[in-house]
Protein backbone atom coordinates (compact mmCIF):
# COMPACT_ATOMS: atom_id res chain seq x y z
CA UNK A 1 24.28 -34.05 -12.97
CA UNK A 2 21.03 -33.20 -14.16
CA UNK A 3 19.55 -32.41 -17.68
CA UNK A 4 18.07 -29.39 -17.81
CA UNK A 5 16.85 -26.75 -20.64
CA UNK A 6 19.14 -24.45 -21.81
CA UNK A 7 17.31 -21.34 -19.98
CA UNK A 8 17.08 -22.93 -16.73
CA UNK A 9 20.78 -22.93 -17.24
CA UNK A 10 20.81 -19.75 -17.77
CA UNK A 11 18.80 -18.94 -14.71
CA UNK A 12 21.10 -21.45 -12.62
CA UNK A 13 24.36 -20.00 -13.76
CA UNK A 14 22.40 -16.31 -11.91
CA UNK A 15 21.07 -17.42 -9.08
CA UNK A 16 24.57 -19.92 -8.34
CA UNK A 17 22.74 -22.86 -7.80
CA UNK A 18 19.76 -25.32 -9.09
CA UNK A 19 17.12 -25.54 -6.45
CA UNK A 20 13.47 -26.40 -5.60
CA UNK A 21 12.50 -22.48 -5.21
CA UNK A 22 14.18 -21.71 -8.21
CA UNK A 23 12.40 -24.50 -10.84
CA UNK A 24 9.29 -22.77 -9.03
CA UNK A 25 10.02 -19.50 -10.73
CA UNK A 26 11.00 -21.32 -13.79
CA UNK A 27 7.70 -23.16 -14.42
CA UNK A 28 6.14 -19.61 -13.62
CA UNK A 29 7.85 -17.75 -16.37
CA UNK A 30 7.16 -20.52 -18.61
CA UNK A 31 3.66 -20.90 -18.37
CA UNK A 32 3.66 -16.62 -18.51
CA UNK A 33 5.01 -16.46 -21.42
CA UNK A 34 2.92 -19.08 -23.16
CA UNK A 35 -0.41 -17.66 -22.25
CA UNK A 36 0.84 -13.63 -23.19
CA UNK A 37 3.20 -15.24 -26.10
CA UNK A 38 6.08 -12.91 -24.42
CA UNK A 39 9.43 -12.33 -24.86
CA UNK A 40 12.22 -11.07 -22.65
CA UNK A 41 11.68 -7.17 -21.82
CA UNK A 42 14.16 -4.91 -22.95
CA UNK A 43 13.10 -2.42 -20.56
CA UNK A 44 9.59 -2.00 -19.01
CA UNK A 45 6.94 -3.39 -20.98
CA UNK A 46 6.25 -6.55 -18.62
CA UNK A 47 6.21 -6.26 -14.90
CA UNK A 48 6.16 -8.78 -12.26
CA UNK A 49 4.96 -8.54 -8.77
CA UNK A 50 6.17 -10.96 -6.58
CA UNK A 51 5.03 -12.18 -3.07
CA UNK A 52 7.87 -12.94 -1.86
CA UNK A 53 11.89 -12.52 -1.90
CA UNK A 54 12.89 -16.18 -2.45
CA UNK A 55 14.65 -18.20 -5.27
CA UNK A 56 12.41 -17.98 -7.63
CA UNK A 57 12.73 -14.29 -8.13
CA UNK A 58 15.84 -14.68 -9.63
CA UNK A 59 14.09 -16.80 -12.59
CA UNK A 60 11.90 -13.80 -13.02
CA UNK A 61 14.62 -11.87 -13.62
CA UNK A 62 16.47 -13.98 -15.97
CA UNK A 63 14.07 -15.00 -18.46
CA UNK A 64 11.41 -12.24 -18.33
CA UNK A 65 13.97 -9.44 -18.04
CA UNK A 66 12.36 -7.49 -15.22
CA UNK A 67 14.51 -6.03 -12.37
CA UNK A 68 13.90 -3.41 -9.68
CA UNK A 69 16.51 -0.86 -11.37
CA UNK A 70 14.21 -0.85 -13.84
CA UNK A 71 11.16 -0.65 -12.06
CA UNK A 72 9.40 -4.14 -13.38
CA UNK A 73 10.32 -5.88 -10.91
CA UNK A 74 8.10 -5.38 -7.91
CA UNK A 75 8.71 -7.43 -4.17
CA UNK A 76 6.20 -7.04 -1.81
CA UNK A 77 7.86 -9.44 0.76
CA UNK A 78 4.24 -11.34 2.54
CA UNK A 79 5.72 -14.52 2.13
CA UNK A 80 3.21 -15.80 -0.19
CA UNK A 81 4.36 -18.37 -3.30
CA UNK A 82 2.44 -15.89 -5.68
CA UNK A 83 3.57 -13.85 -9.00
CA UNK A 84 1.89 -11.67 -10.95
CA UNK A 85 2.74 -11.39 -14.45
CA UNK A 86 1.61 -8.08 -16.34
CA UNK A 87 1.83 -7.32 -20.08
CA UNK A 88 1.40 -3.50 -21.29
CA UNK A 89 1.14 -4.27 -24.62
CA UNK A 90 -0.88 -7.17 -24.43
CA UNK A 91 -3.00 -5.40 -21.21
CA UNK A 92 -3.01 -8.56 -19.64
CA UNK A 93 -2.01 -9.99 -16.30
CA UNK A 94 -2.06 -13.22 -14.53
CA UNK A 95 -1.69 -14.48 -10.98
CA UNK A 96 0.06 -17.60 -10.11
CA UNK A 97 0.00 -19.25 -6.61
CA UNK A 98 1.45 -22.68 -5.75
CA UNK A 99 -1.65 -24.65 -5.00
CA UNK A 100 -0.83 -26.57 -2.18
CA UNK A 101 2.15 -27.91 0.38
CA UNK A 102 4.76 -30.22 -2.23
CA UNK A 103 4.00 -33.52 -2.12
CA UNK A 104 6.95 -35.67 -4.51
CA UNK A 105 5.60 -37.58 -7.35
CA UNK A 106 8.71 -39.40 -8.51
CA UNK A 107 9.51 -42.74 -8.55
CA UNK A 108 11.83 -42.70 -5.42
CA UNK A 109 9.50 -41.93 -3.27
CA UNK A 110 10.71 -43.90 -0.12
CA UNK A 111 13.87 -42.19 -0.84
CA UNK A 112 12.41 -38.78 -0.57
CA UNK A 113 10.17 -39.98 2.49
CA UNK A 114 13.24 -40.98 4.15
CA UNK A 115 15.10 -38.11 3.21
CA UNK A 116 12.31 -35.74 4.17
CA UNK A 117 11.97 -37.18 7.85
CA UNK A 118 15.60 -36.73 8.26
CA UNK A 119 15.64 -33.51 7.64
CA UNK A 120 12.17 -32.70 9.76
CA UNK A 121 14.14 -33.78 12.72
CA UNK A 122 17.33 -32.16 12.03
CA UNK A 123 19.35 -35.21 12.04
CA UNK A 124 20.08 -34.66 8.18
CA UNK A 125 23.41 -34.35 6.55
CA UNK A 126 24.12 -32.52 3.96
CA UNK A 127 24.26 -34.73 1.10
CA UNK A 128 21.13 -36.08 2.16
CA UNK A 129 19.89 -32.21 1.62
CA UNK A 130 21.40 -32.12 -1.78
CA UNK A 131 19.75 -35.36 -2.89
CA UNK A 132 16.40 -34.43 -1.45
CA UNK A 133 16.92 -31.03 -3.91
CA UNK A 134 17.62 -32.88 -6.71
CA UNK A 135 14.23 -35.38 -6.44
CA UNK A 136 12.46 -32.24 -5.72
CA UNK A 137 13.97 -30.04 -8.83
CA UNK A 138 13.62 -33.43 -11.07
CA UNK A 139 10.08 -34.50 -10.17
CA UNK A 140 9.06 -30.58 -10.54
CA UNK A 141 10.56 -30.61 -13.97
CA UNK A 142 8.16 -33.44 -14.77
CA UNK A 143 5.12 -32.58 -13.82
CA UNK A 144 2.22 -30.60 -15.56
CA UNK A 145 2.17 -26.73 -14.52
CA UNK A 146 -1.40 -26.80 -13.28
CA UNK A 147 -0.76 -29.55 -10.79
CA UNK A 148 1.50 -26.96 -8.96
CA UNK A 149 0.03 -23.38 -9.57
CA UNK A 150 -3.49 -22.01 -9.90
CA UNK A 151 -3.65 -19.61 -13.07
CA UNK A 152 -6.01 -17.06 -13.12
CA UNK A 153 -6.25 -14.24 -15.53
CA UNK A 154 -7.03 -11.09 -13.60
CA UNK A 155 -7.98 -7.25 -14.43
CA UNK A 156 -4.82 -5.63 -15.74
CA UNK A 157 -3.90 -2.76 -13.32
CA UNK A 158 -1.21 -0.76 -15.16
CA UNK A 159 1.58 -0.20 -12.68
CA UNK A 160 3.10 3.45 -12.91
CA UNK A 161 6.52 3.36 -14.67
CA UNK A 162 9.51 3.47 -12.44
CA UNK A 163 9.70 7.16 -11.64
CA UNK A 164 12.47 9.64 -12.44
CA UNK A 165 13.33 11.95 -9.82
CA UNK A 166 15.41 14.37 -8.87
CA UNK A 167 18.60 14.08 -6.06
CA UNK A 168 19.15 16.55 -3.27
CA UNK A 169 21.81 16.38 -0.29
CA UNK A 170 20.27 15.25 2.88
CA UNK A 171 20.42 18.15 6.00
CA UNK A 172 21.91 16.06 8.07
CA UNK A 173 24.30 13.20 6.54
CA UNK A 174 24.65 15.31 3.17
CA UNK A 175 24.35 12.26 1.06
CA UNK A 176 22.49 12.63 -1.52
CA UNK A 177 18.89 11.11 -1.74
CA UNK A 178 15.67 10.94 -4.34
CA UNK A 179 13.85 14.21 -3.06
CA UNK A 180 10.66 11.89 -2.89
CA UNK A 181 12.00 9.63 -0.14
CA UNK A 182 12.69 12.40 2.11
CA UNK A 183 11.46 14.16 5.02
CA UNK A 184 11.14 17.39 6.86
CA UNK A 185 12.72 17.61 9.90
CA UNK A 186 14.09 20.67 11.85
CA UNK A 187 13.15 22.82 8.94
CA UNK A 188 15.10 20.93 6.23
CA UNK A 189 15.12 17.80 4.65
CA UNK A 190 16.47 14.22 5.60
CA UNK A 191 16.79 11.13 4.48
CA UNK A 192 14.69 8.01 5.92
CA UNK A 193 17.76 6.69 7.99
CA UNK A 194 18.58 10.69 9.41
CA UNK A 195 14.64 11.04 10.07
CA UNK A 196 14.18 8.30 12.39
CA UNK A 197 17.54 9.21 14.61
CA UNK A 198 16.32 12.49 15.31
């Protein structure tokens, strides 16, 4: 079982699982909130913007507070290992993007070499997955942020606040939808999933 801080427990006991992608997000919030000296939001005065959907989100979430009910928490799925991290009342952002491909640092690295070929050419099992996790999530842990992710401190670009709109039956299904999302079709108005059957 591994050692880990108390908030990374936190963020585990969320997400169901410790993983590689996860510690990623992690570190991230971390390092944000050292360099904007921030604390968890209560509702939408920090705002992340994510470049991707994966595990690390869920960190995001946890220890910075942001969410997309809310309207801080902004996915725009390219499949890039970047997150912004915005302050509104510090007006200050910062981008973070995973420098390069991983390459372990721990001391079992034949281990992980083995383990990583296995899995390359499928012939892994799963254990050996679950121990190749565990390197990777304890040699993260270890290292120095800036050996992962490139900081930079970029313009701050206020995102709008998460809008509050008004609800009106759809023409065709009758459910009921946020006016702005809708479209005019057949002289009344649709939502997105009626629009594009008709």
């Amino acid at each position: 079982m591994l050692d880990i801080p108390e908030d990374l427990a936190r963020c585990v006991a969320f997400h169901g699982h410790i993983c590689p992608g996860l510690v990623y997000g992690y570190l991230v919030v971390k390092e944000a909130m050292k360099l904007m000296n921030l604390e968890r939001a209560t509702d939408e005065e920090i705002v992340a913007i994510c470049d991707n959907d994966s595990c690390a989100v869920d960190a995001l979430q946890v220890l910075l507070g942001t969410s997309t009910g809310k309207g801080n928490l902004i996915i725009r799925d390219f499949g890039k290992n970047a997150y912004t991290v915005l302050s509104r009342s510090g007006r200050k952002s910062y981008r973070f993007v995973r420098k390069v491909r991983y390459e372990y640092h721990g001391k079992e690295k034949s281990t992980f070499d083995r383990l990583d070929a296995a899995i390359a050419k499928g012939m892994a099992s799963e254990g050996d997955r679950r121990h190749m996790k565990r390197l990777k999530v304890e040699d993260l842990l270890g290292r120095y942020f800036d050996e992962i992710f490139t900081t930079t401190e970029i313009p701050f670009d206020e995102p709008l606040y998460a809008p509050l709109e008004r609800s009106e039956p759809c023409a065709m299904c009758g459910e009921m939808t946020m006016a702005s999302k809708m479209a005019g079709v057949n002289d009344g108005r649709v939502c997105i999933p009626c629009s594009q059957k008709s």
